[in-house]
Protein backbone atom coordinates (compact mmCIF):
# COMPACT_ATOMS: atom_id res chain seq x y z
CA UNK A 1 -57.48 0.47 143.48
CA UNK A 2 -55.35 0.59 146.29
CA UNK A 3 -51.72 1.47 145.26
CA UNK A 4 -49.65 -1.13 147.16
CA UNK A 5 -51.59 -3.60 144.83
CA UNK A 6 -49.55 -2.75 141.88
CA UNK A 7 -46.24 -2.87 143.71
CA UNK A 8 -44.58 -6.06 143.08
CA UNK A 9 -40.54 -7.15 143.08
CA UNK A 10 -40.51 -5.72 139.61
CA UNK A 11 -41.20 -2.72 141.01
CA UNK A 12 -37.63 -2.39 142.01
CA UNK A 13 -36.16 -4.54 139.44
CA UNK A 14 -37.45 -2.43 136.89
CA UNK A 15 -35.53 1.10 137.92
CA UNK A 16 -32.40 -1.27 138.61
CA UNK A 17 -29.34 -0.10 136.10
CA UNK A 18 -25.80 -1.97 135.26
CA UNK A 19 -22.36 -0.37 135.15
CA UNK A 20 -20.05 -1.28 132.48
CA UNK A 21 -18.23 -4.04 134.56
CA UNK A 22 -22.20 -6.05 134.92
CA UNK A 23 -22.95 -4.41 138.71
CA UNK A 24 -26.22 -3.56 139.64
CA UNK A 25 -27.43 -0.55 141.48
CA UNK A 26 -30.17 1.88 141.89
CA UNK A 27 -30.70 5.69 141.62
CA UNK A 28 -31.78 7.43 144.73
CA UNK A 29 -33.64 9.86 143.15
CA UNK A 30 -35.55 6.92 141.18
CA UNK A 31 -36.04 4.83 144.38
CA UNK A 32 -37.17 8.56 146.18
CA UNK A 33 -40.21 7.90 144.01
CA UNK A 34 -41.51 4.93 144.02
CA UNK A 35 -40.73 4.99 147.76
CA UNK A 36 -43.24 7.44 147.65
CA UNK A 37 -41.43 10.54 148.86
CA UNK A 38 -42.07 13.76 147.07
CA UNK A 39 -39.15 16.25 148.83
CA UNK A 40 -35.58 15.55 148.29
CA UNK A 41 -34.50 17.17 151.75
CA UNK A 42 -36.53 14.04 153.53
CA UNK A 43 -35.16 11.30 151.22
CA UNK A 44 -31.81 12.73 151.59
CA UNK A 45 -32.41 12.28 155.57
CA UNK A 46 -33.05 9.06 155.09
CA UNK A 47 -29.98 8.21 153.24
CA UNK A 48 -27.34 9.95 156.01
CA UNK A 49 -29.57 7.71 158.63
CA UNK A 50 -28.81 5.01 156.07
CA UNK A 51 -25.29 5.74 155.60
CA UNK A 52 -24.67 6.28 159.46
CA UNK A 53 -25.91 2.38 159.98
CA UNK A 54 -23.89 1.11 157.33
CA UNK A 55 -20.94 2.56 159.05
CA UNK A 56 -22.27 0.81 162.36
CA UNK A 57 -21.87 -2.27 160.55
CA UNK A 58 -18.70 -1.90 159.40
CA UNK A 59 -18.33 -1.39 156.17
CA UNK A 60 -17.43 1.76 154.18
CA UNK A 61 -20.72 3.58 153.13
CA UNK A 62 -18.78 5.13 150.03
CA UNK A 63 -18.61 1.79 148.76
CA UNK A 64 -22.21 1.64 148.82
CA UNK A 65 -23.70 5.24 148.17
CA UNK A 66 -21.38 6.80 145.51
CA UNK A 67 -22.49 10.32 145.02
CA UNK A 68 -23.84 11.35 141.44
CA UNK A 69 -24.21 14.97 140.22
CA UNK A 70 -25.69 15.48 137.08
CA UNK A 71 -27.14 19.02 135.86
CA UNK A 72 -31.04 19.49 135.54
CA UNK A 73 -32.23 21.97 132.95
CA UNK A 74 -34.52 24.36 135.37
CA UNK A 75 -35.72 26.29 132.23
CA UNK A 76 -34.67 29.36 129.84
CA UNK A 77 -31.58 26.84 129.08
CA UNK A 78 -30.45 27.35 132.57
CA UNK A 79 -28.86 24.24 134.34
CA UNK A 80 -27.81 23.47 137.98
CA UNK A 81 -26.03 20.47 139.63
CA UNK A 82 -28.55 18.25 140.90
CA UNK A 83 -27.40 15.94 143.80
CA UNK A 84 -28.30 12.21 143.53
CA UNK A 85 -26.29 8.58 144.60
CA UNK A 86 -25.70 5.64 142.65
CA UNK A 87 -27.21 2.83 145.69
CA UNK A 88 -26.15 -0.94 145.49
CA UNK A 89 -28.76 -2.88 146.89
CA UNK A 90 -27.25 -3.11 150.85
CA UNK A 91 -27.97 0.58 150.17
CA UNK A 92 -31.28 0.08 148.97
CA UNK A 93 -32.25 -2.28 152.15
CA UNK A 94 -30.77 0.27 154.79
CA UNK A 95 -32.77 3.08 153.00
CA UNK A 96 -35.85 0.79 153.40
CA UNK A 97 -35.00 -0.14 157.16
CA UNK A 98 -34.51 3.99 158.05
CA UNK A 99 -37.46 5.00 155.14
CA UNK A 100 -41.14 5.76 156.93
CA UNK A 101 -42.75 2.96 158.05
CA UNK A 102 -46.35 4.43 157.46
CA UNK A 103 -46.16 4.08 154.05
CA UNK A 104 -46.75 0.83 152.88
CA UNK A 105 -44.56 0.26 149.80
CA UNK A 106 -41.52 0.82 152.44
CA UNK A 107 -42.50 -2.60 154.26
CA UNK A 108 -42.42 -4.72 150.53
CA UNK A 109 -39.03 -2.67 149.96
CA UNK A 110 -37.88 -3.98 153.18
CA UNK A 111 -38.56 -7.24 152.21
CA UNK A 112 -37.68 -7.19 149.19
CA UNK A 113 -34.06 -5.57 149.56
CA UNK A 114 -33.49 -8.56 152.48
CA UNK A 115 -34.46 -11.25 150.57
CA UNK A 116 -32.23 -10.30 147.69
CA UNK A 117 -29.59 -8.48 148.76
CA UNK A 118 -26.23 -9.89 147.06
CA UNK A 119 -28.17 -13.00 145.17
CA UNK A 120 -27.27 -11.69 141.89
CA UNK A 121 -24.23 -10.84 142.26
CA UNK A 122 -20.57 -12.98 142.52
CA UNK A 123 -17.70 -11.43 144.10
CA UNK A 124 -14.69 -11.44 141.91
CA UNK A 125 -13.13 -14.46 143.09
CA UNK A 126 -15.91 -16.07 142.57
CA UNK A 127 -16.33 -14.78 138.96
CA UNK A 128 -12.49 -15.31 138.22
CA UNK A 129 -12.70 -19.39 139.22
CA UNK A 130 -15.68 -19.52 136.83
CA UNK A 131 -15.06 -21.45 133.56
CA UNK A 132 -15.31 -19.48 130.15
CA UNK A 133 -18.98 -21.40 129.75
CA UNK A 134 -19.95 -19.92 133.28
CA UNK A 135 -19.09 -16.56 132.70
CA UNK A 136 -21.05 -16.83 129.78
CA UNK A 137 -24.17 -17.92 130.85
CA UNK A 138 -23.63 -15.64 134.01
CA UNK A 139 -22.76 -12.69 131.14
CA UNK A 140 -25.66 -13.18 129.28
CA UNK A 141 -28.52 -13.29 132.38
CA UNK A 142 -27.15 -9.71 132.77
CA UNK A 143 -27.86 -8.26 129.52
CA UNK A 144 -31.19 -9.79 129.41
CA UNK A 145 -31.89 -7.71 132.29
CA UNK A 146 -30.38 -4.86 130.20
CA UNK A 147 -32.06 -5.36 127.66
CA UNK A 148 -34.95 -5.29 129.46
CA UNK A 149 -34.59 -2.34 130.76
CA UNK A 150 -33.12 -0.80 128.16
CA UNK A 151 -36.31 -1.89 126.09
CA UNK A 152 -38.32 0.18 128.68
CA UNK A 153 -36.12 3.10 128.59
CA UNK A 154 -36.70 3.51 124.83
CA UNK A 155 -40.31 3.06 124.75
CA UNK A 156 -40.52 5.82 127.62
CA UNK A 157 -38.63 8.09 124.92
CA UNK A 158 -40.58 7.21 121.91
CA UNK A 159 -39.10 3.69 120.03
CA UNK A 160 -41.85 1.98 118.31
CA UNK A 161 -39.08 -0.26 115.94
CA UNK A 162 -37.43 -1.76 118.28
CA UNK A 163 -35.28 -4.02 115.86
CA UNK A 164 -34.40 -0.38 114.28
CA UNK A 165 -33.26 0.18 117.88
CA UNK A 166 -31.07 -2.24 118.13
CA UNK A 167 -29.46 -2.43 115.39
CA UNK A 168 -28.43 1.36 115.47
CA UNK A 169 -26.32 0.21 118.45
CA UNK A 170 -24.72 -2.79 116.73
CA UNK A 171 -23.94 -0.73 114.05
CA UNK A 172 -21.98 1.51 116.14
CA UNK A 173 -20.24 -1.49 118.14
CA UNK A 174 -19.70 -3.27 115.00
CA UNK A 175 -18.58 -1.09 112.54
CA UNK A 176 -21.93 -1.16 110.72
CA UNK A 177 -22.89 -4.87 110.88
CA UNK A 178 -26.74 -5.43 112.06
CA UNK A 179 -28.06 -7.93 114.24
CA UNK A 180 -28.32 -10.66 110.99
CA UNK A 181 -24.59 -9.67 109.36
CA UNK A 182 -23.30 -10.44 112.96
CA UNK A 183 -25.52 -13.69 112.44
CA UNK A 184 -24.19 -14.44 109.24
CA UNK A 185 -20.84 -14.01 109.86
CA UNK A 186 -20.80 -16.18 112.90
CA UNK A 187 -22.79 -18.41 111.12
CA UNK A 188 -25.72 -19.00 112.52
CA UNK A 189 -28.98 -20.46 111.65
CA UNK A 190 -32.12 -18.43 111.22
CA UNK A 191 -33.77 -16.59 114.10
CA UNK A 192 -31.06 -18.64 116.05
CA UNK A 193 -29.96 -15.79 119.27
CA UNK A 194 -26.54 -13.72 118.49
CA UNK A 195 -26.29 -12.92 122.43
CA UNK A 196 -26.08 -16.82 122.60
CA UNK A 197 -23.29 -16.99 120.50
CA UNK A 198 -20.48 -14.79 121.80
CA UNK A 199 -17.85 -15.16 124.57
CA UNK A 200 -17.83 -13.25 127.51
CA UNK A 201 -15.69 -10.40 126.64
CA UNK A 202 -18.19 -10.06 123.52
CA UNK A 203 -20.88 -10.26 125.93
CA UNK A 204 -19.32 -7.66 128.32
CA UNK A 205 -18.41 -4.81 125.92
CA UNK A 206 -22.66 -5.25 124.53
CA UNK A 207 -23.84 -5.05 128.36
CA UNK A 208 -21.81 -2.38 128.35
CA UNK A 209 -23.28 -0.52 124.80
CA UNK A 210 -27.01 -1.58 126.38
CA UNK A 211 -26.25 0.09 130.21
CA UNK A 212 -24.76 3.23 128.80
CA UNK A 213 -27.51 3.53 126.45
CA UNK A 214 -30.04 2.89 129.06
CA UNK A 215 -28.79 5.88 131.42
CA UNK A 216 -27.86 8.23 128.52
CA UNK A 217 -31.42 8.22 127.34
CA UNK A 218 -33.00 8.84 130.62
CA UNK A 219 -30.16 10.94 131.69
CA UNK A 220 -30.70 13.20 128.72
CA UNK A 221 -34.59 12.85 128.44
CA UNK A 222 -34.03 11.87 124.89
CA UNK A 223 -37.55 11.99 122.88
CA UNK A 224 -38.66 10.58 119.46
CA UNK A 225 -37.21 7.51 117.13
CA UNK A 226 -34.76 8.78 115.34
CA UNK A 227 -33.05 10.14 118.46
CA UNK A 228 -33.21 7.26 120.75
CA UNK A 229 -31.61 5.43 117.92
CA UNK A 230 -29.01 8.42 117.32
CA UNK A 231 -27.90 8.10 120.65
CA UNK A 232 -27.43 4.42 120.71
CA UNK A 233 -25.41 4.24 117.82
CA UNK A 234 -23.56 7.05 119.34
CA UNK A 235 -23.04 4.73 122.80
CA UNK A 236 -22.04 1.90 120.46
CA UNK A 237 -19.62 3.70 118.35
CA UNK A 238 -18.13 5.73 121.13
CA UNK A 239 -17.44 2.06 123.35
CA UNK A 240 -15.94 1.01 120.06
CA UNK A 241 -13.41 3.61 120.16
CA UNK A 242 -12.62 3.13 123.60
CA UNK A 243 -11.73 -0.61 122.55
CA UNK A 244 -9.33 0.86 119.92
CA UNK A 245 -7.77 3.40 122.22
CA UNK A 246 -6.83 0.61 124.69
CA UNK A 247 -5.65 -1.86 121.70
CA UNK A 248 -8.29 -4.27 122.63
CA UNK A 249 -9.48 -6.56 119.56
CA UNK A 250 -12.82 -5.39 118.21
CA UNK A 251 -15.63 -7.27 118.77
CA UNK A 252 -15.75 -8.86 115.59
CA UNK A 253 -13.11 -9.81 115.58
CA UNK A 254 -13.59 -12.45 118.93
CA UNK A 255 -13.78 -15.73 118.55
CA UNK A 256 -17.21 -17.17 117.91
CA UNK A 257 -17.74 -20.23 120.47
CA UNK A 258 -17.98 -23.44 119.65
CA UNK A 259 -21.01 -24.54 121.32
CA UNK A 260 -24.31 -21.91 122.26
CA UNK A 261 -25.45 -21.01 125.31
CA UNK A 262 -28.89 -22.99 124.58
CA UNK A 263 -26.74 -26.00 123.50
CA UNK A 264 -24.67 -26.11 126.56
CA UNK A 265 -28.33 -25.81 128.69
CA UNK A 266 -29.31 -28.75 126.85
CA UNK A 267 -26.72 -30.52 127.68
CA UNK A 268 -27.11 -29.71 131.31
CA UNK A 269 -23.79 -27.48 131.58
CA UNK A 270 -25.47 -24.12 132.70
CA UNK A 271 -24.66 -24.98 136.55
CA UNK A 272 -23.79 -21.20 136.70
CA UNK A 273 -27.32 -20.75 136.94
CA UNK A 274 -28.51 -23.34 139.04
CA UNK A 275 -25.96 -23.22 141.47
CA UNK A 276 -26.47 -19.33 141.90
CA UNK A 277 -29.86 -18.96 141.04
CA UNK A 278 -29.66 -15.87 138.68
């Protein structure tokens, strides 16, 4: 089968990653790959070419390629600093537009990258003039995304239990509850979505538990069950005490609102997502 077959959107969407604050971006070392570039040296020409014509357009290309270095084990316990960017996804399109043209998944990059290039995303003004509702539902598109890719992360390092999973991280966020005591002490009916219940800072400080997780477990090559799930109750707990340090209420301890998310899109109030089309 020819290659290019199997490349689809989700093909990008898939090695896509959130920062604590909801933002989207993209390794370069990840997108290297399924660009189909083997060498470093020549992907890392690309990017300067990339960089260069995001300064032509005026806008500052540190804004847009931050520099990651993270150390690579290189064997015998030896490490070394290996040099990689965090891309948003103007970075992602200019990479595309300077990649080689002779290989094919670089044209559905192109277009891909151009089509969707800031759709996702709201600038902060816009985010601030949403209502409480909006940044809900706008919230909680982002960390089913997460999830998502979360989801893959762990199954790449071993997770078979997924539920397991998941509720090693709540326990760490929530001082020990599980996906059902956070249920029952919101109230909820059975199999009735916890996600769909919670305010936006709620929702913010989990997207937050679910990116970090995401990138520590690839970032670490963690293997096997019982360390995937180590390491997200780890994230959780460790986001927890960050809430503390800054005298932040615990996320327990925010209100429960009155209405769900799948209420409100009953009732026709999720214009968040049909007037941005996230």
């Amino acid at each position: 089968m020819n290659k290019i077959k199997e490349y689809t959107e989700k093909t990008f969407e898939s090695i896509k990653h959130f920062d604590e604050f909801g933002k989207e971006y993209w390794l370069a070392r990840e997108l290297m790959l399924v660009l189909g570039y083997k060498d470093w040296r020549y992907f890392d020409a690309v990017i300067e070419k990339a960089k260069i014509a995001c300064q032509n357009s005026k806008q500052s290309d540190s804004d847009h390629f931050v520099v990651y270095n993270k150390m690579v084990n290189i064997g015998s316990g030896a490490k070394r600093k290996q040099k990689d960017y965090n891309l948003s996804r103007y970075a992602c399109y200019l990479i595309a537009q300077n990649a080689n043209p002779r290989l094919k998944i670089v044209a559905l990059a192109q277009t891909y990258f151009a089509i969707q290039t800031r759709k996702q995303e709201l600038t902060e003004k816009e985010y601030s003039n949403l209502t409480e509702d909006e940044k809900r539902f706008y919230q909680r598109n982002l960390t089913k995304k997460g999830n998502y890719s979360l989801n893959q992360a762990a199954k790449k390092a071993g997770v078979k239990n997924f539920d397991q999973f998941h509720n090693a991280g709540y326990k760490g966020l929530y001082n020990g509850e599980t996906a059902d005591d956070i249920a029952k002490r919101k109230g909820l009916r059975y199999r009735e979505e916890i996600l769909d219940n919670m305010g936006s800072d709620e929702l913010i400080a989990n997207l937050f538990r679910i990116s970090q997780t995401e990138q520590k477990l690839k970032r670490d090559n963690i293997q096997g069950e019982v360390k995937a799930k180590e390491t997200h109750y780890e994230v959780g707990s460790k986001i927890r005490k960050t809430i503390k340090e800054l005298g932040g209420t615990m996320p327990e301890d925010l209100p429960t609102p009155e209405k769900s998310l799948k209420e409100l899109e009953q009732e026709g109030k999720n214009n968040i997502l049909n007037n941005q089309k996230l």
